[in-house]
Protein backbone atom coordinates (compact mmCIF):
# COMPACT_ATOMS: atom_id res chain seq x y z
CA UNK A 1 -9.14 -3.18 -2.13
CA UNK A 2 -6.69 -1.58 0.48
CA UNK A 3 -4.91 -3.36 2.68
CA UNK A 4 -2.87 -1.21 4.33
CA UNK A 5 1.19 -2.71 5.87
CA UNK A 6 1.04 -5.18 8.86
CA UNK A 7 -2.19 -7.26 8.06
CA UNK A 8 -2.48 -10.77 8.90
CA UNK A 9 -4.83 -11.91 5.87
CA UNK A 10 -5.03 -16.07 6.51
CA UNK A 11 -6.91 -17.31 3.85
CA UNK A 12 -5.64 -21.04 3.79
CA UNK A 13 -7.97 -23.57 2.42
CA UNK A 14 -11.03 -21.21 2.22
CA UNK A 15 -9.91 -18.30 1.33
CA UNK A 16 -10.66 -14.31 1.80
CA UNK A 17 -13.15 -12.76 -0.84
CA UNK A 18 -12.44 -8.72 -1.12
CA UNK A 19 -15.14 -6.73 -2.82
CA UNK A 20 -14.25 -3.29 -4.60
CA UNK A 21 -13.59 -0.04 -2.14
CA UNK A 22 -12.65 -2.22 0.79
CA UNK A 23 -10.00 -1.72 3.08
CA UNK A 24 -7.80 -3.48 6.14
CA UNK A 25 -6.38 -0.83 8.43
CA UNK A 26 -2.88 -1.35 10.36
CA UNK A 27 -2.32 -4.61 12.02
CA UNK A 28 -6.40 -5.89 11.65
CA UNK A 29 -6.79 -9.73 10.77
CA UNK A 30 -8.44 -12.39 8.96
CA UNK A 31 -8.82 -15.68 9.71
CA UNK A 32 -10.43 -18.37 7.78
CA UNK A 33 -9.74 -21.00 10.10
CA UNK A 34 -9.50 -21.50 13.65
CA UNK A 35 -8.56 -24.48 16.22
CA UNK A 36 -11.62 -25.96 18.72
CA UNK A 37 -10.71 -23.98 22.24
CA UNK A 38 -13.26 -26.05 23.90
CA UNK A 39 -11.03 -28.21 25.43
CA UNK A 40 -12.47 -31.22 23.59
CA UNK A 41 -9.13 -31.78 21.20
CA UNK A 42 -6.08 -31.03 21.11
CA UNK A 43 -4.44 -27.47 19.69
CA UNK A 44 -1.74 -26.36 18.14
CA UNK A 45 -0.32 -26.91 14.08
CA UNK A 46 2.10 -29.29 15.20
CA UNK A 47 -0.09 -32.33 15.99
CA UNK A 48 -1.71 -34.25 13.55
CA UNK A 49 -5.39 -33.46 12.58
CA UNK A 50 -6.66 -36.77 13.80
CA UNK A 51 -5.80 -35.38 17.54
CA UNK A 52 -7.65 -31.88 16.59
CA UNK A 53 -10.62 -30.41 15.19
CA UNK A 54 -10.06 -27.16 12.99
CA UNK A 55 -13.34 -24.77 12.44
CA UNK A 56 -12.70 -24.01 8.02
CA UNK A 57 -14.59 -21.48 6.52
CA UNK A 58 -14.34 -18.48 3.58
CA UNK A 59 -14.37 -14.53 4.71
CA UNK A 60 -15.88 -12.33 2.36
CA UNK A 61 -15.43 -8.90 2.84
CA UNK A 62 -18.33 -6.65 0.38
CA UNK A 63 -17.95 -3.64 -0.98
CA UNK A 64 -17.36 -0.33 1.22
CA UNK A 65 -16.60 -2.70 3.65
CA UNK A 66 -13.63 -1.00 6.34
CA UNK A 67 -12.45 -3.24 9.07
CA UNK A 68 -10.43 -0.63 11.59
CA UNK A 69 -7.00 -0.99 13.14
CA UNK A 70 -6.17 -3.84 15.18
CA UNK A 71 -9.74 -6.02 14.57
CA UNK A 72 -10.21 -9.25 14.28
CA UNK A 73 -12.32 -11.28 11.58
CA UNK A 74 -13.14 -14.71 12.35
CA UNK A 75 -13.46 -17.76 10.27
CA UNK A 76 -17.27 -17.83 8.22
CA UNK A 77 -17.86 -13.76 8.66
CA UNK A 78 -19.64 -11.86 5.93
CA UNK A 79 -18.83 -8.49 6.25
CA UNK A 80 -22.23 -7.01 4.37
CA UNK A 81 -22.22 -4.55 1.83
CA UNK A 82 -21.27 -0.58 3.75
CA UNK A 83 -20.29 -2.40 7.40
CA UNK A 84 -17.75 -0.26 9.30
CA UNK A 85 -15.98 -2.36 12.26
CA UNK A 86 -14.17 0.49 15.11
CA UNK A 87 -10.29 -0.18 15.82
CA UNK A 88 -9.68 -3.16 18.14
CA UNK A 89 -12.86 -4.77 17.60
CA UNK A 90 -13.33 -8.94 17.03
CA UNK A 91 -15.92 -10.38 14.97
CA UNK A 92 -17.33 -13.53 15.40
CA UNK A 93 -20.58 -12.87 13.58
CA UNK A 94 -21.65 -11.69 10.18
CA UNK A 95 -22.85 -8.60 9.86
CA UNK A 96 -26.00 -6.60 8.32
CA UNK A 97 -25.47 -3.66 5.64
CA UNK A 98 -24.43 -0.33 6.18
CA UNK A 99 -23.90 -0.47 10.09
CA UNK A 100 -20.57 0.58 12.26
CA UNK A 101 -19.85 -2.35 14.35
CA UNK A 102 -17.91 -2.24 17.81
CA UNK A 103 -16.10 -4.08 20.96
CA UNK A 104 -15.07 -7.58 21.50
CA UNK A 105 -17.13 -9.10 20.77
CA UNK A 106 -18.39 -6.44 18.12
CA UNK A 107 -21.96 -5.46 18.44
CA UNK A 108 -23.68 -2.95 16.01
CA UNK A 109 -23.39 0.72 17.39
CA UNK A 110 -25.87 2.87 14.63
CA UNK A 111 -26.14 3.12 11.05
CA UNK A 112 -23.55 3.62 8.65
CA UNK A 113 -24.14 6.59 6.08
CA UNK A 114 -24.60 5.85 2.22
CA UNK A 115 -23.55 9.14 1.02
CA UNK A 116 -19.95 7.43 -0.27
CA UNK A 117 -21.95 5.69 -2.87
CA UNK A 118 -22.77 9.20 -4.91
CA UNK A 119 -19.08 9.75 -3.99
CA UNK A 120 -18.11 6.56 -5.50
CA UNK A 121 -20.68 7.38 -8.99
CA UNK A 122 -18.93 10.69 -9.33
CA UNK A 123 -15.11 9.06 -8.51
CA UNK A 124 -16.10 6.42 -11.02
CA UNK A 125 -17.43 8.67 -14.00
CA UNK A 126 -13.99 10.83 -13.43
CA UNK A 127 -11.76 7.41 -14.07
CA UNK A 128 -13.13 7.12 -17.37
């Protein structure tokens, strides 16, 4: 796991799962929870949760996962196994393997190549 200076990781009560041979870029963050906007409550951490409803879920960020500078990852987001998210992207949804994600709200651009695997099998046999 990478997480490069300047990340916001907020795992509070849920918390953030990091596979191997992930990484955070500069200033992206995770959120595992996230006030109701909907007007419905009240917002804000200073009044009392009866007043307030509070979305709570775990992130889980798989392997060869790379979220891009400046993104956003929402509360209850699987980031699957090879998923690529461009700079200054938000996710609201999980996503499917070994794609490059973009925008705000991120939608899938093309597919992501697997080549770093045999990368990773020949890094791996070197370490030993």
């Amino acid at each position: 796991v990478h997480i490069t200076p300047l990340c916001l990781v907020a795992g509070g009560e849920k918390g953030i799962v990091f596979d191997d041979f992930t990484t955070l870029a500069y200033q992206a963050q995770v959120f595992t929870q996230s006030d109701d906007y909907s007007g419905q409550t009240l917002v804000n951490s200073t009044v009392p949760k009866q007043y307030k409803k509070e979305y709570k879920s775990k992130v889980h960020i798989k392997r060869h996962s790379i979220v891009g500078a400046g993104s956003i990852i929402m509360p209850g987001v699987v980031l699957a196994e090879g998923t690529s998210i461009g700079a200054m992207s938000l996710v609201m949804k999980s996503t499917a393997p070994w794609f490059i994600y973009v925008g705000s709200p991120a939608k899938k651009l093309k597919k992501r190549s697997r080549n770093l695997l045999n990368i990773e099998r020949e890094y791996l046999l070197n370490e030993k």
